[in-house]
C-alpha atoms as a PDB file:
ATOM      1  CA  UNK A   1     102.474  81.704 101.488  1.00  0.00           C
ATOM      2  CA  UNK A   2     100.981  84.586 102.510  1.00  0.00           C
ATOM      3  CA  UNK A   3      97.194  85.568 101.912  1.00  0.00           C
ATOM      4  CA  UNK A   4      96.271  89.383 101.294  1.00  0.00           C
ATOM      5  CA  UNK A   5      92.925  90.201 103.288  1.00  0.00           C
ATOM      6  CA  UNK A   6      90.796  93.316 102.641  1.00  0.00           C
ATOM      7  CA  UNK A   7      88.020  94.392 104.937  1.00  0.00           C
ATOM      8  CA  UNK A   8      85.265  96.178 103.965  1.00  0.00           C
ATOM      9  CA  UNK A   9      84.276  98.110 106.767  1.00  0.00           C
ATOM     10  CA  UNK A  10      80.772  99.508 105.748  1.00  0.00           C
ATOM     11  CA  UNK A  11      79.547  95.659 104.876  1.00  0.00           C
ATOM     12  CA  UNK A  12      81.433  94.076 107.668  1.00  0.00           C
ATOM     13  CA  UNK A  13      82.348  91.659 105.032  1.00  0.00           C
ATOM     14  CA  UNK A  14      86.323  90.166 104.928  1.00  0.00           C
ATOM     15  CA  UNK A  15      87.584  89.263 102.052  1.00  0.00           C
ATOM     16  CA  UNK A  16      90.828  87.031 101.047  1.00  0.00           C
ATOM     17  CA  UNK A  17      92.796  86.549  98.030  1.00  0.00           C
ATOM     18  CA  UNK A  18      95.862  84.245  98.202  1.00  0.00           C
ATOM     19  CA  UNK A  19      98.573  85.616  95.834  1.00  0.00           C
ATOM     20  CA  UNK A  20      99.540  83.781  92.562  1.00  0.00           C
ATOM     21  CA  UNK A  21     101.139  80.765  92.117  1.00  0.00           C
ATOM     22  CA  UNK A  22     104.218  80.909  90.178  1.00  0.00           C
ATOM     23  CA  UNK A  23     102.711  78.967  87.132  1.00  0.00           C
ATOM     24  CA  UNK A  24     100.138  81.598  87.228  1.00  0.00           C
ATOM     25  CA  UNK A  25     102.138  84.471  87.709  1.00  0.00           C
ATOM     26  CA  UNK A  26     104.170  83.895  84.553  1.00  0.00           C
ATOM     27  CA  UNK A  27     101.339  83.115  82.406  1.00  0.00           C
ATOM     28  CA  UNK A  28      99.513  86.158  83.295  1.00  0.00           C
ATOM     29  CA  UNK A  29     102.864  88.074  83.104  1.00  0.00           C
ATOM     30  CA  UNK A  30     103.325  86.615  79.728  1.00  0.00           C
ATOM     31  CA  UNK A  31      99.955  87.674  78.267  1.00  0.00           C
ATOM     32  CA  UNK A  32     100.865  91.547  79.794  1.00  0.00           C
ATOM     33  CA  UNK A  33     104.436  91.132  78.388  1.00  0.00           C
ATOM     34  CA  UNK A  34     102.814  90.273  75.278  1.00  0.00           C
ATOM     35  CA  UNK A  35     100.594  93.231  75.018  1.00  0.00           C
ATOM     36  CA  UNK A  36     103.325  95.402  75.788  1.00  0.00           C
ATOM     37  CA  UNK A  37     105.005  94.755  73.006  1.00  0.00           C
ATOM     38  CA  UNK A  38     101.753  94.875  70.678  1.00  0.00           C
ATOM     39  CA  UNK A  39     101.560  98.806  71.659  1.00  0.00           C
ATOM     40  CA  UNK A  40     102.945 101.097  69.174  1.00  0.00           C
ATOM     41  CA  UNK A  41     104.972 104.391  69.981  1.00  0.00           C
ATOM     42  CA  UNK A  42     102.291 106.912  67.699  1.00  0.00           C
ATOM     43  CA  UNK A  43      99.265 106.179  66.671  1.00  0.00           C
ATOM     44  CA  UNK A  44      97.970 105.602  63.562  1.00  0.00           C
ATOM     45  CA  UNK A  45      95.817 107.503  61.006  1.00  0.00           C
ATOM     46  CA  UNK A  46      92.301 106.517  61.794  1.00  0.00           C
ATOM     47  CA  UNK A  47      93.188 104.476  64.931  1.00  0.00           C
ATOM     48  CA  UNK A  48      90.569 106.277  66.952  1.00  0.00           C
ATOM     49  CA  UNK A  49      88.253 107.369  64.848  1.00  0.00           C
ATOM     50  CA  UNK A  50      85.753 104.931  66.439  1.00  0.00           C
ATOM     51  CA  UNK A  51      85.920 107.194  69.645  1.00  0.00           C
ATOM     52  CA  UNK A  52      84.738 110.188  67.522  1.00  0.00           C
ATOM     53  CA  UNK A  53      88.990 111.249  67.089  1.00  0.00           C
ATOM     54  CA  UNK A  54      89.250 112.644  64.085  1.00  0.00           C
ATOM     55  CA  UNK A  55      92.741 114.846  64.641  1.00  0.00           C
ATOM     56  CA  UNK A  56      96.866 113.619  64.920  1.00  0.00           C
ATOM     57  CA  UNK A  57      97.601 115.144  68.438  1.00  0.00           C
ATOM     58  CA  UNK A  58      94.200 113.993  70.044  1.00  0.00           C
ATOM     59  CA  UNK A  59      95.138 110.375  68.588  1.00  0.00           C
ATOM     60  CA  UNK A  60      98.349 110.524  70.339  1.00  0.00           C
ATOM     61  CA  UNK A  61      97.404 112.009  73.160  1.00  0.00           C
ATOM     62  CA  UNK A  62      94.942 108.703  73.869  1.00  0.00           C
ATOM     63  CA  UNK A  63      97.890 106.596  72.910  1.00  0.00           C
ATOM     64  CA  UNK A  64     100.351 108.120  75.755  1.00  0.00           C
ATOM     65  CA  UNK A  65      97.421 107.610  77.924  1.00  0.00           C
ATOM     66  CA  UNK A  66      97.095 103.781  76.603  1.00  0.00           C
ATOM     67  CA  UNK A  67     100.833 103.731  77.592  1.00  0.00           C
ATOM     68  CA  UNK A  68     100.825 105.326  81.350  1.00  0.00           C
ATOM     69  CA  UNK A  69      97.555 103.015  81.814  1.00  0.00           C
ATOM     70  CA  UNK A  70      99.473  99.851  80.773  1.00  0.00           C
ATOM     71  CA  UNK A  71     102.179 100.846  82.839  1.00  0.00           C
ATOM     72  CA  UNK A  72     100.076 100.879  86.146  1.00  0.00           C
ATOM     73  CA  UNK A  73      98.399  97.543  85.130  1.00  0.00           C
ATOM     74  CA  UNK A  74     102.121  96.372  85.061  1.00  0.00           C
ATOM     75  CA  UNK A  75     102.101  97.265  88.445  1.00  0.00           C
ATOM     76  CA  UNK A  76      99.100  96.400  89.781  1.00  0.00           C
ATOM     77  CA  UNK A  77     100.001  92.981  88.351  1.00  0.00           C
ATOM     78  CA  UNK A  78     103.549  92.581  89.687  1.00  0.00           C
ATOM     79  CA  UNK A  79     104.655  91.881  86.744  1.00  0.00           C
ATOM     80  CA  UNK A  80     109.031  91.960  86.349  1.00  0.00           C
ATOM     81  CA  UNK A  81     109.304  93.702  82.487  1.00  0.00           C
ATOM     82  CA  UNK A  82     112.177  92.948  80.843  1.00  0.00           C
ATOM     83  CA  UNK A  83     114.593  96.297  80.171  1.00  0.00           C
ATOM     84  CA  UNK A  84     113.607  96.725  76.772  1.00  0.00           C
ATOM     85  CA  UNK A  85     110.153  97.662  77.696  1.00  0.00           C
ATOM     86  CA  UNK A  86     110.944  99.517  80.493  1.00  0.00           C
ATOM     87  CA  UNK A  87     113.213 101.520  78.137  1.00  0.00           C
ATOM     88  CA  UNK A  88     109.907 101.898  75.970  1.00  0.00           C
ATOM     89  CA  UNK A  89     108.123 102.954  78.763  1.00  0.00           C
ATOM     90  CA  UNK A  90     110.491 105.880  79.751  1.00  0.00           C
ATOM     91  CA  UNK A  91     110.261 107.100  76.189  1.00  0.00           C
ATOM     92  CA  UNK A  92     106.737 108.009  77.322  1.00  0.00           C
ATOM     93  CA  UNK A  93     106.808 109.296  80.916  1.00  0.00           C
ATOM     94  CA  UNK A  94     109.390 109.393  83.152  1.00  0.00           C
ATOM     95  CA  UNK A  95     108.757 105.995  84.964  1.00  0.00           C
ATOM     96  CA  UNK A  96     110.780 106.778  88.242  1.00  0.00           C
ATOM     97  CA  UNK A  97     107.746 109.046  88.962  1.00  0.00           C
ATOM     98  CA  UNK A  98     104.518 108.219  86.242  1.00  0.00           C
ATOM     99  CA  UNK A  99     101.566 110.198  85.392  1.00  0.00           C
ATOM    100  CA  UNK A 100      98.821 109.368  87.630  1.00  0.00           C
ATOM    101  CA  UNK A 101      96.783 106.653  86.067  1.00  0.00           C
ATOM    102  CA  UNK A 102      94.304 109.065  83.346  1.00  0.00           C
ATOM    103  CA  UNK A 103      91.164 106.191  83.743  1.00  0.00           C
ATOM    104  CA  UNK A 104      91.475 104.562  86.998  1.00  0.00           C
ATOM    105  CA  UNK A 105      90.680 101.093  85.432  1.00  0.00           C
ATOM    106  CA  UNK A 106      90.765  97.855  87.621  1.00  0.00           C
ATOM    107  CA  UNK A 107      93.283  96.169  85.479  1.00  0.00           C
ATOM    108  CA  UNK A 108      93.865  93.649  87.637  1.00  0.00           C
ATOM    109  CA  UNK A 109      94.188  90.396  85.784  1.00  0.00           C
ATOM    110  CA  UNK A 110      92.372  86.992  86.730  1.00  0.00           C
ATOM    111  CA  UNK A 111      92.897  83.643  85.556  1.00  0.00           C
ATOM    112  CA  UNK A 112      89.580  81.918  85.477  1.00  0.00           C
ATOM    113  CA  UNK A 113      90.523  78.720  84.210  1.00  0.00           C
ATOM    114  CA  UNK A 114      93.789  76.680  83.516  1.00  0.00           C
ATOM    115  CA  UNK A 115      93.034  73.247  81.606  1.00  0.00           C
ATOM    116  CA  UNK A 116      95.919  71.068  80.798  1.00  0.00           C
ATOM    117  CA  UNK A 117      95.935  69.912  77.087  1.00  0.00           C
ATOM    118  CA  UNK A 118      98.057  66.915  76.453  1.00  0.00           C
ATOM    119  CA  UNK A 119     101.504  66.824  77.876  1.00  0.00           C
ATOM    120  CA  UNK A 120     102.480  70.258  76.784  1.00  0.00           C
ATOM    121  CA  UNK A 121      99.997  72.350  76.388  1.00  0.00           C
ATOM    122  CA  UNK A 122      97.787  74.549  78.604  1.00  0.00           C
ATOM    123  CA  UNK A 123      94.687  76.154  77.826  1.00  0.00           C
ATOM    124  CA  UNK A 124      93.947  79.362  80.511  1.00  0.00           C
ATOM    125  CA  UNK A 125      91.286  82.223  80.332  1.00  0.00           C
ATOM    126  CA  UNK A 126      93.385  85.624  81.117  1.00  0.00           C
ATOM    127  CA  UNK A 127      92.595  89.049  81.317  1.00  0.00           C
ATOM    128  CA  UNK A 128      90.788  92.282  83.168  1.00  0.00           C
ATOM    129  CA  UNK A 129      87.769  91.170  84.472  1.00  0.00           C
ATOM    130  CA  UNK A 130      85.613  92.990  81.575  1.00  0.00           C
ATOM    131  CA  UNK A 131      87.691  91.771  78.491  1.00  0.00           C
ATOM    132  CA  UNK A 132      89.373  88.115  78.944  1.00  0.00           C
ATOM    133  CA  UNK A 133      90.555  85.791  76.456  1.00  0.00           C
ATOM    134  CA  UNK A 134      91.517  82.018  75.910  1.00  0.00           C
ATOM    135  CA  UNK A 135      95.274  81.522  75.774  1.00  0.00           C
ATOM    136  CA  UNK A 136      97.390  78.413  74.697  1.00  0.00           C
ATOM    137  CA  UNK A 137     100.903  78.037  76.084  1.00  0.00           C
ATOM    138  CA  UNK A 138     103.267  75.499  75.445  1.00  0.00           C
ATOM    139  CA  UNK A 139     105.847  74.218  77.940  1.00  0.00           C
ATOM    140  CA  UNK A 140     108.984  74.488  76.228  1.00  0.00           C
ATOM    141  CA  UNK A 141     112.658  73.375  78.054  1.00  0.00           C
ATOM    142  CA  UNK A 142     110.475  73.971  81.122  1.00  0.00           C
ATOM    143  CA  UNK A 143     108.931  77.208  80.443  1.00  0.00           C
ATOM    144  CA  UNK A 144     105.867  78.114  79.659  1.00  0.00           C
ATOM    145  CA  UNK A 145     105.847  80.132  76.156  1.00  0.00           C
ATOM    146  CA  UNK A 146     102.540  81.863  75.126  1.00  0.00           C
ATOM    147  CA  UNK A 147     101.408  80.504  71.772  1.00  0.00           C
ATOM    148  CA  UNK A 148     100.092  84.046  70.336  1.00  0.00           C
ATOM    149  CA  UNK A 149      98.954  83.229  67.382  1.00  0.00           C
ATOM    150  CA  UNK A 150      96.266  80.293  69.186  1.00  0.00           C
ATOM    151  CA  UNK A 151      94.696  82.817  71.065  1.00  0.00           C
ATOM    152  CA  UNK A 152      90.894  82.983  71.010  1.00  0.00           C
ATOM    153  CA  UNK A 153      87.277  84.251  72.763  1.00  0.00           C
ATOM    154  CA  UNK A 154      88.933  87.535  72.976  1.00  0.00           C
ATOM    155  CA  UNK A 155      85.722  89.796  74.393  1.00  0.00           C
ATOM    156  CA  UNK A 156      84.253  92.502  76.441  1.00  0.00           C
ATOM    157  CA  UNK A 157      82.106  91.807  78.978  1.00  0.00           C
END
């Protein structure tokens, strides 16, 4: 297993991160996966009228944005999408050479905690570190399936 180290010079401080297991991988894949496939293609009347957007094409221009930003947290995540929402992906940007990211968020996802719940079931906290959220999945046939509609303590921090 190999451990990624980064170095901050100016602190003299080193700092290692082992990578993911493969439990933790797919679970944190799953929640992205999942996400993914929440995003819609346009947005909606009124879906951003809470940032002060009041007009179609500034609407949609924040949703293309949502979709090149999702795509680098794919990235950033290693995270293996499936074809179909690659496909939806290149509907957006060309993704053999992407807008640069528009926001430069650290969309790295953590899992804080994993807690085993019966025989089946796991409970984990997943997410960016300023917006996690409590996620069930259930091992099914040997996988672990994200149980969507269990999910709680969605917030920002």
């Amino acid at each position: 297993m190999r451990t990624f180290c980064i170095t901050l010079v100016v602190a003299g401080i080193a700092a290692c991160r082992a990578p993911r297991s493969e439990r933790d991988q797919i679970l944190v894949s799953a929640v992205i996966i999942d996400e993914i496939r929440d995003l819609t293609d346009k947005a909606t009347p009124g879906e951003y009228v809470g940032l002060g957007v009041m007009d179609a094409d500034s609407a949609q221009t924040i949703k293309e944005n949502h979709w090149i930003v999702t795509w680098y947290t794919v990235q950033r995540n290693h995270v293996q999408l499936p074809e179909e929402l690659r496909l939806r992906f290149a509907r957006h940007f060309d993704v053999g050479n992407p807008p640069p990211d528009p926001y430069q968020l650290d969309n790295t996802y953590y899992l804080r905690r994993v807690e085993p719940s019966g025989d089946t079931l796991l409970i984990a906290d997943i997410g960016p570190s300023y917006a996690p959220c409590t996620y069930t999945f259930k091992r099914t046939r040997g996988n672990w399936l994200l149980q969507r509609d269990r999910t709680t303590n969605c917030r920002i921090i």
